[in-house]
Protein backbone atom coordinates (compact mmCIF):
# COMPACT_ATOMS: atom_id res chain seq x y z
CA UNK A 1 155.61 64.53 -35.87
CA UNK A 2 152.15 63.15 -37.58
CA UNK A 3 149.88 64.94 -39.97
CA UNK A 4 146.45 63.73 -38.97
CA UNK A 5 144.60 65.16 -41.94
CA UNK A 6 145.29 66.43 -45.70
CA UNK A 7 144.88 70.11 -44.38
CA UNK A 8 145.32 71.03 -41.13
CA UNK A 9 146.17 69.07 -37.93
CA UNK A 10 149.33 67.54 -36.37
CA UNK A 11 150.22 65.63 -33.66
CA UNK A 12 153.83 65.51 -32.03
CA UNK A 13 154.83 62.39 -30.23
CA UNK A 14 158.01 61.94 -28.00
CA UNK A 15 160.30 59.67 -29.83
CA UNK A 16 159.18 57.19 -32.53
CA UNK A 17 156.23 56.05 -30.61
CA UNK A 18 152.67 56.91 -32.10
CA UNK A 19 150.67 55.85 -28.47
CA UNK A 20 148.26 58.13 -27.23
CA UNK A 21 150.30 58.20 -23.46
CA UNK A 22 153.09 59.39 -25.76
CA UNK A 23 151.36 62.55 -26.82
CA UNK A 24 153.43 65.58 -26.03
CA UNK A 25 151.18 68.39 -27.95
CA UNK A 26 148.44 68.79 -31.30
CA UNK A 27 148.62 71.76 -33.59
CA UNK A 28 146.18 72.73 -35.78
CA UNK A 29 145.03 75.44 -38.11
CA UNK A 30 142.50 78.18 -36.77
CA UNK A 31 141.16 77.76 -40.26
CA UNK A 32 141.03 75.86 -43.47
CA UNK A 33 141.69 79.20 -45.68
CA UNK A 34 144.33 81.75 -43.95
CA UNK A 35 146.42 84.55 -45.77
CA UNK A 36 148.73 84.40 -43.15
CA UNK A 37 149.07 81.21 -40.51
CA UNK A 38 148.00 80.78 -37.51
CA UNK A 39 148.27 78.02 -35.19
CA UNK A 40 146.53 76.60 -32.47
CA UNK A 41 148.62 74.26 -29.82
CA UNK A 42 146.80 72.03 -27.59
CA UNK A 43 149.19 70.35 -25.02
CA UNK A 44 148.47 66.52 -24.34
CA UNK A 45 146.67 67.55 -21.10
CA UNK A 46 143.82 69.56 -22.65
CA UNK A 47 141.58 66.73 -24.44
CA UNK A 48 138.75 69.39 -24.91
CA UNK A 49 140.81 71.62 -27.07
CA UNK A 50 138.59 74.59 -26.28
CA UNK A 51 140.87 76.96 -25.58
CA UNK A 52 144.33 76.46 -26.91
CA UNK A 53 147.71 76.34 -24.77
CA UNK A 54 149.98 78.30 -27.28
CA UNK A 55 149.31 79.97 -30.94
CA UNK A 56 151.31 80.64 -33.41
CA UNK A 57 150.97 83.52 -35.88
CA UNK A 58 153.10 84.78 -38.64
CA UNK A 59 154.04 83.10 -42.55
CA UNK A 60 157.09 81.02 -43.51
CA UNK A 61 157.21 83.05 -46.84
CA UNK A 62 157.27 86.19 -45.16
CA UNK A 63 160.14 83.97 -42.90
CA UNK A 64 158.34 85.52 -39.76
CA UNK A 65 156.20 83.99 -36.78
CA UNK A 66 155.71 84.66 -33.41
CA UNK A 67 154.77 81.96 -30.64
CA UNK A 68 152.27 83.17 -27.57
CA UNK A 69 150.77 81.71 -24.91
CA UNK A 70 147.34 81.19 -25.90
CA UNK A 71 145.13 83.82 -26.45
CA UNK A 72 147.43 86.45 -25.04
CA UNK A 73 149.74 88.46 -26.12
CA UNK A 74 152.56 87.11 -23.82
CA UNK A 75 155.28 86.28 -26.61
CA UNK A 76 157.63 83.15 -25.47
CA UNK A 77 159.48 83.31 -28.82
CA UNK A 78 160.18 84.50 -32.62
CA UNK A 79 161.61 83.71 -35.50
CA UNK A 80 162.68 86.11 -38.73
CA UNK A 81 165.25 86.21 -41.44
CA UNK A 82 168.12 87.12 -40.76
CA UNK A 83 170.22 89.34 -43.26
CA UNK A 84 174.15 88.66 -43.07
CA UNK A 85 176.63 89.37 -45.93
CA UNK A 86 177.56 85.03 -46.04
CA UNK A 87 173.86 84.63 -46.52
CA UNK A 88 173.04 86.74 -49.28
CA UNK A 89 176.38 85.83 -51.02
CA UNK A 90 175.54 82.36 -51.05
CA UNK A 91 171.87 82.48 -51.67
CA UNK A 92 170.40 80.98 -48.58
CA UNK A 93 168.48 82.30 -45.81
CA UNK A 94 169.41 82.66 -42.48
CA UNK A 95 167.12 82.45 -39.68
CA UNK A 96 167.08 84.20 -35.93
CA UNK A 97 164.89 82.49 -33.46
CA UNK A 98 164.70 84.21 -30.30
CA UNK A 99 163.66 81.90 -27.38
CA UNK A 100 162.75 83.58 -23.89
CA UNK A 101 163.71 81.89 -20.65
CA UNK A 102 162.43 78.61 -19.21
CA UNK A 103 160.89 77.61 -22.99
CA UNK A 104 161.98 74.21 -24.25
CA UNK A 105 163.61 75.19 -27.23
CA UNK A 106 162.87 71.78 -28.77
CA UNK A 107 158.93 72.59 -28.52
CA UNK A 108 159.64 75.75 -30.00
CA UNK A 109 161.62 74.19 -33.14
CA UNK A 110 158.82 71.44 -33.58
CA UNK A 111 156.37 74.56 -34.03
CA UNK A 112 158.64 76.02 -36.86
CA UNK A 113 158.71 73.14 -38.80
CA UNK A 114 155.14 72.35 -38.56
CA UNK A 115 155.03 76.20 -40.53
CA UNK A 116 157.54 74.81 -42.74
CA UNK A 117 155.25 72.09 -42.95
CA UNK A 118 152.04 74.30 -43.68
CA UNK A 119 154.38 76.48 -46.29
CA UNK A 120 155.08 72.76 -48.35
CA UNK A 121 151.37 71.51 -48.16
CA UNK A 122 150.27 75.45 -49.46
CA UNK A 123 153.37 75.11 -52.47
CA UNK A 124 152.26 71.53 -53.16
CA UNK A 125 148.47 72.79 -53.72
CA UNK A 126 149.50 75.77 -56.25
C-alpha cells in the first residue's frame, strides 16, 4: 500500500512492485474535512475515476465501517467491535468483519487498514 499525498489518497499495488501495470485499486477521501470517513475505491481499470467502484463509510474510532459497491447501497461487507468477556478483560478490542460471498477478503482487509490508516494520519494531526 502507498500514500500518494499528506491527506487523502492511496494506491494498493500487488506485491512489492510500485509499476503502474501492477495497480490493483486507488482509494481516496470524498473530502479533505469528514466527521465520519468515507472512501472512494477506484479499481485499476477505471482511469477516469468519475464514478467510483466501491465506497467505504463508517469511523475507526467508532470501530465501525461498511463497504458498498459504489454508489449503492448493495453492502459486500462490515466490520464492528466485537464485545467478548477475553476482550474486555484484557483491554483490547476485538473486531467482527463480516465478508459476503465471492468478495476477496484480502481487498476487503486492505480497505480496513487504509481506515486504520486515515484514524493515525487524523491522531497524528491533533
Amino acid at each position: 500500500m502507498q500514500k500518494i499525498t499528506a491527506h487523502s489518497r492511496w494506491q494498493v499495488f500487488r506485491g512489492e512492485s510500485t509499476e503502474p501495470d501492477d495497480l490493483v485499486f486507488t482509494a481516496r477521501t470524498s473530502s479533505m474535512f469528514q466527521l465520519k470517513t468515507k472512501l472512494h475505491v477506484f479499481l485499476a481499470g477505471n482511469k477516469s475515476e468519475r464514478t467510483c467502484d466501491y465506497r467505504v463509510e463508517g469511523s475507526w474510532a467508532a470501530r465501525s465501517c461498511s463497504i458498498y459497491v459504489g454508489e449503492s447501497n448493495y453492502m459486500i461487507a462490515q466490520m464492528h467491535t466485537k464485545h467478548t468477556i477475553q476482550s474486555m478483560a484484557i483491554g483490547r478490542d476485538t473486531y467482527a468483519v463480516t465478508v459476503y460471498p465471492n468478495i476477496d477478503h484480502a481487498f476487503i482487509v486492505a480497505l480496513v487498514a487504509i481506515l486504520n490508516e486515515i484514524d493515525h494520519d487524523k491522531k497524528d494531526k491533533e
